[in-house]
Protein backbone atom coordinates (compact mmCIF):
# COMPACT_ATOMS: atom_id res chain seq x y z
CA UNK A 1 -9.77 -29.17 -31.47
CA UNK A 2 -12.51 -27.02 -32.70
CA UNK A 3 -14.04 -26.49 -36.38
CA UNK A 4 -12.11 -24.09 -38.21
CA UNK A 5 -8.82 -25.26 -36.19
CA UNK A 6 -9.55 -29.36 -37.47
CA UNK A 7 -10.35 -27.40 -40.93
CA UNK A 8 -6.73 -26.44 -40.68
CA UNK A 9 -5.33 -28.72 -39.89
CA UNK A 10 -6.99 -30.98 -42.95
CA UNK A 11 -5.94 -28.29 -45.26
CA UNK A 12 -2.36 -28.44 -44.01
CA UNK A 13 -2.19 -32.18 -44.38
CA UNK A 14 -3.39 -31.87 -47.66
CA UNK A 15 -0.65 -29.51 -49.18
CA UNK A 16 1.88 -31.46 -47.64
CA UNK A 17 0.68 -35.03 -49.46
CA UNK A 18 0.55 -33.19 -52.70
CA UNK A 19 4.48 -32.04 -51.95
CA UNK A 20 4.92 -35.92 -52.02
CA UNK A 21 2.44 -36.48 -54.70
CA UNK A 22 0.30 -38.64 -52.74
CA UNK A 23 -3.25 -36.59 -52.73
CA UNK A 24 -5.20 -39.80 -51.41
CA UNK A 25 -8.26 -40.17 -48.90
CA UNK A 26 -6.18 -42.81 -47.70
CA UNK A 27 -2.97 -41.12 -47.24
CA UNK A 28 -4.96 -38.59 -45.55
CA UNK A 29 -6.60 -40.95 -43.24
CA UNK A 30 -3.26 -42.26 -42.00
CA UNK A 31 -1.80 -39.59 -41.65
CA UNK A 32 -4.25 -37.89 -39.55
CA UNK A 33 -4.79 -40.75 -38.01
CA UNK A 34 -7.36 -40.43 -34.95
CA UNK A 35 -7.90 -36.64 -36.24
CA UNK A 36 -9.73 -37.81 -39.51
CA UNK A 37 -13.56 -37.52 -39.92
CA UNK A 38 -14.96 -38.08 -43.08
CA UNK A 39 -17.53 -34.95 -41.61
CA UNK A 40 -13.97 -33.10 -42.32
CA UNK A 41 -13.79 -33.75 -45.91
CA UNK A 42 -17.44 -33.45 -46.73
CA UNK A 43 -17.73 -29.93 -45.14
CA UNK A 44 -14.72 -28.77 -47.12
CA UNK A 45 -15.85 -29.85 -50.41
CA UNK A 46 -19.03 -27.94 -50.04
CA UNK A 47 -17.42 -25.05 -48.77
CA UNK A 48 -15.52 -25.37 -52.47
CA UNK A 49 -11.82 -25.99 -50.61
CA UNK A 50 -10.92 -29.66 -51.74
CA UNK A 51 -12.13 -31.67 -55.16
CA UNK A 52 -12.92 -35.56 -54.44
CA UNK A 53 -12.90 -38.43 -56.84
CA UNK A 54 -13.02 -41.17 -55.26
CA UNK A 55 -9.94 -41.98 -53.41
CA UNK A 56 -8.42 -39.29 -55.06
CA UNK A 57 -8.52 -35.47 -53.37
CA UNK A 58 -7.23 -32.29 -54.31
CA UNK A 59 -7.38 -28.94 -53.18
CA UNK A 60 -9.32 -26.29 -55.03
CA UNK A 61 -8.27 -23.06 -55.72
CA UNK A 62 -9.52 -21.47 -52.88
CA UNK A 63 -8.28 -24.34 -50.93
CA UNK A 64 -5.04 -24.15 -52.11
CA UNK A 65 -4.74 -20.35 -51.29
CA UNK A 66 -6.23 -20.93 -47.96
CA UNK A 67 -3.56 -24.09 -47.46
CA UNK A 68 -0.36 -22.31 -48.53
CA UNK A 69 -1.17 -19.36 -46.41
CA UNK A 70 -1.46 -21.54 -43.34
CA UNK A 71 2.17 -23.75 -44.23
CA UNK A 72 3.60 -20.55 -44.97
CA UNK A 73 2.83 -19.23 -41.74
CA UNK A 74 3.79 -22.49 -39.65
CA UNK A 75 7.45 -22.85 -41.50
CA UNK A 76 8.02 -19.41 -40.87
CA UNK A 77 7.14 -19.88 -37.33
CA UNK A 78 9.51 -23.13 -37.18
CA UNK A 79 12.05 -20.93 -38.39
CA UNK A 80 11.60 -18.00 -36.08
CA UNK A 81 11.94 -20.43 -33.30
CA UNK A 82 14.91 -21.92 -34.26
CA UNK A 83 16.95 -19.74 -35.31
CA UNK A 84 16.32 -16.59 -32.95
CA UNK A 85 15.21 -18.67 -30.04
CA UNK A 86 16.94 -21.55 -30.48
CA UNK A 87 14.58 -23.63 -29.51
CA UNK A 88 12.75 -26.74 -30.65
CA UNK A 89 10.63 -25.80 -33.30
CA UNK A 90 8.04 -28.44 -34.18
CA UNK A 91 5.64 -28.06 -30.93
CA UNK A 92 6.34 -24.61 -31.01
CA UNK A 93 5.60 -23.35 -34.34
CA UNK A 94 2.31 -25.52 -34.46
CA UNK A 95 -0.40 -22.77 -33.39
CA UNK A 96 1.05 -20.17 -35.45
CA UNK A 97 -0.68 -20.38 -38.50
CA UNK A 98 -4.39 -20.35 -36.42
CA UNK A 99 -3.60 -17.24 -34.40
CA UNK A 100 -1.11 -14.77 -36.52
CA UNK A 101 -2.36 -12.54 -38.97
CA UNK A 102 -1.44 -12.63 -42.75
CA UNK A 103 0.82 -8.94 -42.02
CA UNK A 104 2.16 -10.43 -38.56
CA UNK A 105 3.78 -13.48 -40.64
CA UNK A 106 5.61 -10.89 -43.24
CA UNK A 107 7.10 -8.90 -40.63
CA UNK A 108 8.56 -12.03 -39.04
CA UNK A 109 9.30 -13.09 -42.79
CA UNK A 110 11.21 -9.59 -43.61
CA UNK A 111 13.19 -9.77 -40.06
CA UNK A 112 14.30 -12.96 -40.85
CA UNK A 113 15.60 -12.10 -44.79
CA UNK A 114 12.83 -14.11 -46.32
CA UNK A 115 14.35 -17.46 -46.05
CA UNK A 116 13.34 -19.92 -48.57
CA UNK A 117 12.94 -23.62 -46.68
CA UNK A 118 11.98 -24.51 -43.17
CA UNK A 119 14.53 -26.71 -40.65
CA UNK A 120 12.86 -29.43 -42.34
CA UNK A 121 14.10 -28.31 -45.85
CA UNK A 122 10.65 -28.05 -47.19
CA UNK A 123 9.92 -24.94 -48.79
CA UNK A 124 8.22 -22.01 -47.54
CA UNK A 125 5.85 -20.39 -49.95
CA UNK A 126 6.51 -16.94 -51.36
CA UNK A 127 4.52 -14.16 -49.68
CA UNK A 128 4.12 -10.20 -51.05
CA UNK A 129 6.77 -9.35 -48.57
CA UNK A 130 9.07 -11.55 -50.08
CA UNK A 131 8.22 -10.09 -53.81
CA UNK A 132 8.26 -6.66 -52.74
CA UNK A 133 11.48 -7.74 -51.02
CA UNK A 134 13.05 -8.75 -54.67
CA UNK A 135 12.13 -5.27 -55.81
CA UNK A 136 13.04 -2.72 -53.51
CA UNK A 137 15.34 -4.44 -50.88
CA UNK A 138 18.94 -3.88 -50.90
CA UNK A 139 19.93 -7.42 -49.87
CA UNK A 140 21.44 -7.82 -46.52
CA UNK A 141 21.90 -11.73 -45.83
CA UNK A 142 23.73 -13.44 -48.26
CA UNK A 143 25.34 -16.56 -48.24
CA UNK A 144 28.64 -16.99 -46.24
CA UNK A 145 30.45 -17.78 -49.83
CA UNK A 146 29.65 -14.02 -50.91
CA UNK A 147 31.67 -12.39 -47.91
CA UNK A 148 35.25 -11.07 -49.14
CA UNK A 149 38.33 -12.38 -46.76
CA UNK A 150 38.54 -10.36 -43.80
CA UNK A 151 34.86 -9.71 -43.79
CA UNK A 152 33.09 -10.22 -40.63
CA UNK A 153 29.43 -11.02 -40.16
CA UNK A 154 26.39 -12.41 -37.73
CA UNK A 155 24.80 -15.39 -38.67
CA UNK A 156 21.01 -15.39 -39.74
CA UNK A 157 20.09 -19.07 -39.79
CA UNK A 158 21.41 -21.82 -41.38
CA UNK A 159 20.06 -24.50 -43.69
CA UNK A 160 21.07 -28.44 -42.61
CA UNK A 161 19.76 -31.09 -44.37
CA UNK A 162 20.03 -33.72 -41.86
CA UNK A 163 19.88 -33.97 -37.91
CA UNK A 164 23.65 -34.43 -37.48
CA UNK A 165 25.13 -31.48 -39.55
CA UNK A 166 22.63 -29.46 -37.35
CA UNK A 167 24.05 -30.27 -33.93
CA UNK A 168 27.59 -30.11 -35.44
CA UNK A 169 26.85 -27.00 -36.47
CA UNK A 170 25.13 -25.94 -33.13
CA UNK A 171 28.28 -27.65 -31.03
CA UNK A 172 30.82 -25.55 -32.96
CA UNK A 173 28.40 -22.13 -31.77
CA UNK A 174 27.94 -21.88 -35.65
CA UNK A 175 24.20 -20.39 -34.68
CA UNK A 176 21.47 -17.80 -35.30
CA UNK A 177 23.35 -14.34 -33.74
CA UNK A 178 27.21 -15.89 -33.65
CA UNK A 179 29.78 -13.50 -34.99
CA UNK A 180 31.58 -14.81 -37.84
CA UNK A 181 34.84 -13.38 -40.01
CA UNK A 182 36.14 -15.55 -43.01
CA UNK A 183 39.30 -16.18 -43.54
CA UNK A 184 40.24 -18.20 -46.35
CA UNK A 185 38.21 -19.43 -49.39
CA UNK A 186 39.93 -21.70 -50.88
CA UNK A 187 40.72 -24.77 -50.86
CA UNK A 188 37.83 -24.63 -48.16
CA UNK A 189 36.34 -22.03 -46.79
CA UNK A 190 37.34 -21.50 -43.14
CA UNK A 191 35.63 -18.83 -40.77
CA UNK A 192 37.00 -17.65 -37.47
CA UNK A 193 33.95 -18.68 -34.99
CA UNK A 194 34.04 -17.87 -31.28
CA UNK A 195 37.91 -18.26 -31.11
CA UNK A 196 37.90 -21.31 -32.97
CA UNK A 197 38.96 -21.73 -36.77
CA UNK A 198 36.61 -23.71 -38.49
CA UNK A 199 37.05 -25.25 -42.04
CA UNK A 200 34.20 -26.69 -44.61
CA UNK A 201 33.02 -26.80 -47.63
CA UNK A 202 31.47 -24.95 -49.96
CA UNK A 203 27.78 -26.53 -49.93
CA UNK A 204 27.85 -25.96 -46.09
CA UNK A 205 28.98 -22.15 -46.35
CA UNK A 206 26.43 -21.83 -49.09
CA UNK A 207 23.92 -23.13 -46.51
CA UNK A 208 24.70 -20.40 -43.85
CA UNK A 209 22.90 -17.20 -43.97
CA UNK A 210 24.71 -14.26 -42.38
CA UNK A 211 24.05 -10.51 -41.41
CA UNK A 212 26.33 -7.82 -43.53
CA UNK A 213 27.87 -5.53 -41.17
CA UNK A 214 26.60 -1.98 -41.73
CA UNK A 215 24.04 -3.21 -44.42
CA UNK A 216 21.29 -0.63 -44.95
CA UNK A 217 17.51 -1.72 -45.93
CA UNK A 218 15.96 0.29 -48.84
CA UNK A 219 12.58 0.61 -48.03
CA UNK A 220 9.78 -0.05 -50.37
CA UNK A 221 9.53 3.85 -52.05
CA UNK A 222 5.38 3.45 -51.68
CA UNK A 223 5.97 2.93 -47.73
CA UNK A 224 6.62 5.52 -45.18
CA UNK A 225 9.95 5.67 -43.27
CA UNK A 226 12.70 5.26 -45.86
CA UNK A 227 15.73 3.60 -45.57
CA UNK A 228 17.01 2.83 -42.05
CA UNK A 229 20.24 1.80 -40.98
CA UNK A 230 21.51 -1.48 -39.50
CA UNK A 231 25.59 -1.28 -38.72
CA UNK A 232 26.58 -2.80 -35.84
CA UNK A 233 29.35 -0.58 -34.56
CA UNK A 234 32.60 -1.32 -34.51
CA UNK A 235 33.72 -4.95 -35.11
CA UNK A 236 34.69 -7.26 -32.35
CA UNK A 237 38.06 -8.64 -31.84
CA UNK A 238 39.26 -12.47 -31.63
CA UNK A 239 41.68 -14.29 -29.41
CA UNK A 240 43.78 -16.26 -31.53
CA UNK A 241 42.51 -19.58 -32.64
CA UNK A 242 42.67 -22.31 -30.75
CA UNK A 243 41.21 -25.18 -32.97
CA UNK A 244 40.80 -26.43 -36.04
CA UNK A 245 37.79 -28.64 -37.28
CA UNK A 246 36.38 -29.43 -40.90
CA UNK A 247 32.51 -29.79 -41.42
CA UNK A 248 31.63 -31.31 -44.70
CA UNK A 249 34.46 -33.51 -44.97
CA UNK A 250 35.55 -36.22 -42.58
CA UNK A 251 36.82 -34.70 -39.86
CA UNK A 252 39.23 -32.37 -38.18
CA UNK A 253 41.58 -30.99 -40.31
């Protein structure tokens, strides 16, 4: 690795340990493992990024600006990756934050509806894109639970906090781009999903993000270009399902 990308990568490791609460030189050692110098840590803290005391380190201001700028770029990476490519996202998403501008990261941000954790479920840090986004942005993905019976939608990405709800997920096509309609709400909510009818509960349909069809974006008023339109036609028709499952319970219903 070179300078500034080892400087990085230092400054990375360092925002995640204070997520855990474990801002150590030591906990910084292992983790880095055959990447740590101690040249590292002593150029940063006279370049004002980090604050030592013995064992104990902590990013400066300036460090902490530089730090959440590069995790907020590498999360959003992970989830542009897996969610519109589909791909695996942890090898992938690791150059982004050394090679993608602070602009080039809110775009991808905006197209993605400003989600708010990684596939990891860490948390992305807020960017202006995403404050501007509060203000003058007619919101466009919502939450599977706010779509009225009958409603049909595309799915944005989807939150999973562990490995297995993911691939279930991902084997029942429930994935970035997959046409949705709801059906029922309650006692579970159950969507119509590539033929199949598929019941869960509500903390999973809270946890997937879908498209509004025919949403329009409100542009920011101080930006050129105004408000553009985003319907997608005329809604697609199902065969009649063919199977039932149930994710967030214990099995097929």
């Amino acid at each position: 690795m070179n300078r500034i990308t080892d400087r990085d990568e230092t400054l990375e490791c360092l925002w995640q340990l204070r997520e855990r609460d474990a801002s150590t030189i030591t906990n910084l050692r292992e983790t880095l493992g055959e990447r740590f110098r101690e040249e590292d840590l002593t150029r940063l803290a006279a370049d004002g990024l980090v604050l030592l005391n013995g064992d104990l380190i902590a990013l400066s201001e300036a460090g902490t600006r530089s730090a959440q700028r590069l995790i907020r770029a590498h999360r959003i990476g992970e989830r542009l990756i897996h969610d519109v490519m589909g791909r695996e996202f942890e090898s992938g998403a690791c150059e982004f934050e050394h090679i993608l501008t602070t602009e080039i990261v809110d775009g991808i941000c905006t197209l993605l509806g400003h989600p708010r954790e990684c596939p990891h479920g860490f948390p992305i840090p807020e960017g202006e894109c995403c404050k501007v986004s509060a203000r003058y942005v007619q919101q466009i993905i919502v939450p599977l639970t706010e779509l009225k019976i009958g409603q049909t939608a595309r799915v944005a990405y989807v939150y999973t906090r562990n490995d297995q709800q993911m691939h279930r997920l991902n084997s029942l096509q429930i994935r970035p781009g997959t046409t949705v309609k709801l059906h029922q709400e309650y006692p579970s909510y159950v969507i119509e999903c590539d033929g199949a009818s598929i019941a869960m509960d509500a903390e999973v349909a809270r946890n997937i993000n879908v498209w509004i069809e025919g949403a329009a974006v409100v542009a920011n008023p101080m930006s050129p270009g105004g408000a553009h339109s985003h319907g997608e036609g005329n809604r697609p028709t199902f065969a009649r399902p063919h199977w039932r499952w149930r994710i967030g319970g214990r099995g097929p219903v």
